[in-house]
C-alpha atoms as a PDB file:
ATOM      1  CA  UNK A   1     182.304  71.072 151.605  1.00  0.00           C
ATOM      2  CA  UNK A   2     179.515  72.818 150.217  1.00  0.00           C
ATOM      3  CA  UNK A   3     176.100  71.319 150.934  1.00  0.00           C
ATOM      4  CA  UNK A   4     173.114  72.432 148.796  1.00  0.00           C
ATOM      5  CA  UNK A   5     169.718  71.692 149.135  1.00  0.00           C
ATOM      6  CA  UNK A   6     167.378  71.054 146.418  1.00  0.00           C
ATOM      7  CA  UNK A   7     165.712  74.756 146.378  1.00  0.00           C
ATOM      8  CA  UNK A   8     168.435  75.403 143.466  1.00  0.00           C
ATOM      9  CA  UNK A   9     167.052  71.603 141.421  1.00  0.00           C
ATOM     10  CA  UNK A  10     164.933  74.177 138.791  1.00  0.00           C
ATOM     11  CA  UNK A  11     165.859  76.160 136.212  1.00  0.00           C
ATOM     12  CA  UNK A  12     166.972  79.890 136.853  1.00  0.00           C
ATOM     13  CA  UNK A  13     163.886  80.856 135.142  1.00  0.00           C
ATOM     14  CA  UNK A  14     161.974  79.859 138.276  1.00  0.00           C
ATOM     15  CA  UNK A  15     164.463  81.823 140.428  1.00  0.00           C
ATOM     16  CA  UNK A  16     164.130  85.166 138.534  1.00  0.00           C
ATOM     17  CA  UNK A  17     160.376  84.617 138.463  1.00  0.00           C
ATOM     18  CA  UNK A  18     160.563  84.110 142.222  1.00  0.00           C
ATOM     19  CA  UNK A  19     162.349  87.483 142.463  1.00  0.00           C
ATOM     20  CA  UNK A  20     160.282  89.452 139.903  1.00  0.00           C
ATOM     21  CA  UNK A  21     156.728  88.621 141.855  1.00  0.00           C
ATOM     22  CA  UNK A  22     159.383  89.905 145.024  1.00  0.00           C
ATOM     23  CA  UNK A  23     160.495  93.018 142.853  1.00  0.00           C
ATOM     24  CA  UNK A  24     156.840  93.938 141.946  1.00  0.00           C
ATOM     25  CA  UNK A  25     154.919  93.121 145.504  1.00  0.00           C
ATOM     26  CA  UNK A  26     152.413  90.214 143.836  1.00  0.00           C
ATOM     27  CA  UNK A  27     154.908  87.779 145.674  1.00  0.00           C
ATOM     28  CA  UNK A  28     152.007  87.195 148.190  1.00  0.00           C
ATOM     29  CA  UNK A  29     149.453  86.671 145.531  1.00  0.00           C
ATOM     30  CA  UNK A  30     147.725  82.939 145.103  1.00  0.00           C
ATOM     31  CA  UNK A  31     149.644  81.849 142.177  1.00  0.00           C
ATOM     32  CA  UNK A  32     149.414  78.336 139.717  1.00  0.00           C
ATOM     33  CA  UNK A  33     152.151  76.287 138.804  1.00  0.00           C
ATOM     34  CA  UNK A  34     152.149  72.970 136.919  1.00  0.00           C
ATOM     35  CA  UNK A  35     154.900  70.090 136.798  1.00  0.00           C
ATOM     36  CA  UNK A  36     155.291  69.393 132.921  1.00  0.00           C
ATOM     37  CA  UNK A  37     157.249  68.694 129.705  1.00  0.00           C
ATOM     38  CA  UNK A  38     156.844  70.311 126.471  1.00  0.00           C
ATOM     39  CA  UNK A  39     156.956  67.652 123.643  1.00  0.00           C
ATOM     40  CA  UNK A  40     157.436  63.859 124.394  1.00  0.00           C
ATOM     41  CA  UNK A  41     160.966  62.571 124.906  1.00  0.00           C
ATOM     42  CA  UNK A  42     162.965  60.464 122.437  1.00  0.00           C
ATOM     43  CA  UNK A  43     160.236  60.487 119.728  1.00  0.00           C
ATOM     44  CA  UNK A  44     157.781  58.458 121.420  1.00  0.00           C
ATOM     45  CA  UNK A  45     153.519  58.969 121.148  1.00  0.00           C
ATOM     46  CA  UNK A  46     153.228  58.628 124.173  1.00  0.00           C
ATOM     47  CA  UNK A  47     154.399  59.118 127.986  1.00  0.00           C
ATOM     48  CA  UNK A  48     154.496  57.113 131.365  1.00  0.00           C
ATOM     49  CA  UNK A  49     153.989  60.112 134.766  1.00  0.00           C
ATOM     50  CA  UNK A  50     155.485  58.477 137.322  1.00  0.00           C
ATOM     51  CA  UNK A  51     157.045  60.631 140.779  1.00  0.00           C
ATOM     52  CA  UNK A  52     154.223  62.228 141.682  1.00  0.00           C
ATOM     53  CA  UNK A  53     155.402  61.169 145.908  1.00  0.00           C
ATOM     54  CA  UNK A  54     158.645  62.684 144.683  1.00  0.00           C
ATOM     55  CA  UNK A  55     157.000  65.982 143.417  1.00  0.00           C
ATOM     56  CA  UNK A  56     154.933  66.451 146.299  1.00  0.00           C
ATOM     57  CA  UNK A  57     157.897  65.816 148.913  1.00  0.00           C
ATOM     58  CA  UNK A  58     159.954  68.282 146.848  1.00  0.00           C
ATOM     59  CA  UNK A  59     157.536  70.951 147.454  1.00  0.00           C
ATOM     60  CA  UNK A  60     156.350  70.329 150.408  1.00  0.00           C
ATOM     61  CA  UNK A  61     160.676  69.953 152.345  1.00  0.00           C
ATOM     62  CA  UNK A  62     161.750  72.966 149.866  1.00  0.00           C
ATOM     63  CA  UNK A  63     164.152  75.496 151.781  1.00  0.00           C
ATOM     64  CA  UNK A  64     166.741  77.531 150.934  1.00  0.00           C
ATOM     65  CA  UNK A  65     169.921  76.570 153.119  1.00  0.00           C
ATOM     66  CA  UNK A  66     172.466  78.600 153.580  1.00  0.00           C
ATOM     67  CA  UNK A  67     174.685  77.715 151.259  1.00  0.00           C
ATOM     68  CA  UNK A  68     172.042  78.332 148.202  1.00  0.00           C
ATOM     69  CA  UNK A  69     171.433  81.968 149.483  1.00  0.00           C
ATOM     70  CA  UNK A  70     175.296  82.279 149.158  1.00  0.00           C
ATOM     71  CA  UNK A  71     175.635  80.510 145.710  1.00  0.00           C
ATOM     72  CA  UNK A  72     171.808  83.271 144.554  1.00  0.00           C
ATOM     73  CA  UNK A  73     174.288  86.323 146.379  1.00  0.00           C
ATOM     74  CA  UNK A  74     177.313  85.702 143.590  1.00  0.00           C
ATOM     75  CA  UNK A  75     175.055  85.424 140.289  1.00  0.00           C
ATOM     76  CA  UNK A  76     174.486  87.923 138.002  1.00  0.00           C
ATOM     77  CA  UNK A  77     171.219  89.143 138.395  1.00  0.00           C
ATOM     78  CA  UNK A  78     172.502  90.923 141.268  1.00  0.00           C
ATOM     79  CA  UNK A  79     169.196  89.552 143.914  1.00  0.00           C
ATOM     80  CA  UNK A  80     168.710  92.072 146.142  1.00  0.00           C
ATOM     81  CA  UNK A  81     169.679  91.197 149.756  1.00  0.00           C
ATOM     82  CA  UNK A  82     166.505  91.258 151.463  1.00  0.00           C
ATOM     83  CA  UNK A  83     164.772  89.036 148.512  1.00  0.00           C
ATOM     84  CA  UNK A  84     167.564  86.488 149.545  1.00  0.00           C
ATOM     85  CA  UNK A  85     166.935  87.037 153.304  1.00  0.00           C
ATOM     86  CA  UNK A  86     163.275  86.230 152.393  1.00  0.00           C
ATOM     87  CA  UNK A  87     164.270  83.451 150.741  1.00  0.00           C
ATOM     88  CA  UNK A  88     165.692  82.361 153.622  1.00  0.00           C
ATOM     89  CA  UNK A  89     162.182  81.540 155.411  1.00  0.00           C
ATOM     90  CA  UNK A  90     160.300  80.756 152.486  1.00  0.00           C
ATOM     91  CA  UNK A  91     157.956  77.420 153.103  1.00  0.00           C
ATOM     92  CA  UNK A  92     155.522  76.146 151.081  1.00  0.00           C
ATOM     93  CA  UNK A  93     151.857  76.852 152.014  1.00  0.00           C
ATOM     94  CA  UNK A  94     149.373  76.263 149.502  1.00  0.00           C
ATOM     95  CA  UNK A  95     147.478  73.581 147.888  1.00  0.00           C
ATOM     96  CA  UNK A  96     148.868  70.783 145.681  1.00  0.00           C
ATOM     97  CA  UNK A  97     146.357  69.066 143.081  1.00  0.00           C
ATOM     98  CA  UNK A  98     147.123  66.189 140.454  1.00  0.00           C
ATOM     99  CA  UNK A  99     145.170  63.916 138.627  1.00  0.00           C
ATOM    100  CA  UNK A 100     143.812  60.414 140.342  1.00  0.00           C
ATOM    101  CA  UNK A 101     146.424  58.183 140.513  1.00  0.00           C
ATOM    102  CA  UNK A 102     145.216  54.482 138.811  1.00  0.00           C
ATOM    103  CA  UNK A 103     147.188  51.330 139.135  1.00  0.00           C
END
């Protein structure tokens, strides 16, 4: 049975952006992301953020098992092996910020 972690729970875009910062050596570089959506969902003015805890756990556990290295190995984009040995001791270590929480 195959038994993926959540490292592969993005979009591919995020994958082959991983690998181009590899590719061109900035990989190392302090780097911004957000968590966002483009347009509200279903029509609606406005939105409700909840799963911040779930965000932050995400981040914070994320690891590449070995059965996601396998799964990046087979796609076409053709990773190069070391990026997906990297990959294979990537762990986050930076800073997380969000907005104050209210209740």
């Amino acid at each position: 049975m195959q038994t993926m972690g959540l490292a592969l729970h993005t979009d591919k875009y995020q994958i082959n952006m991983m690998y181009a910062h590899w590719v061109n050596g900035t990989h190392q570089q302090k780097a911004t992301f957000e968590a966002y959506f483009r347009k509200l969902p279903f029509g609606n003015g406005y939105a409700v953020f909840a799963g911040l805890e779930r965000i932050v756990h995400y981040i914070a556990n994320l690891r590449f098992t070995d059965d996601d290295i396998k799964y990046l190995s087979e796609q076409e984009e053709n990773y190069d092996s070391a990026f997906l040995e990297e990959l294979k001791q990537f762990r986050f270590s930076g800073d997380m910020y969000s907005m104050k929480r209210e209740r």
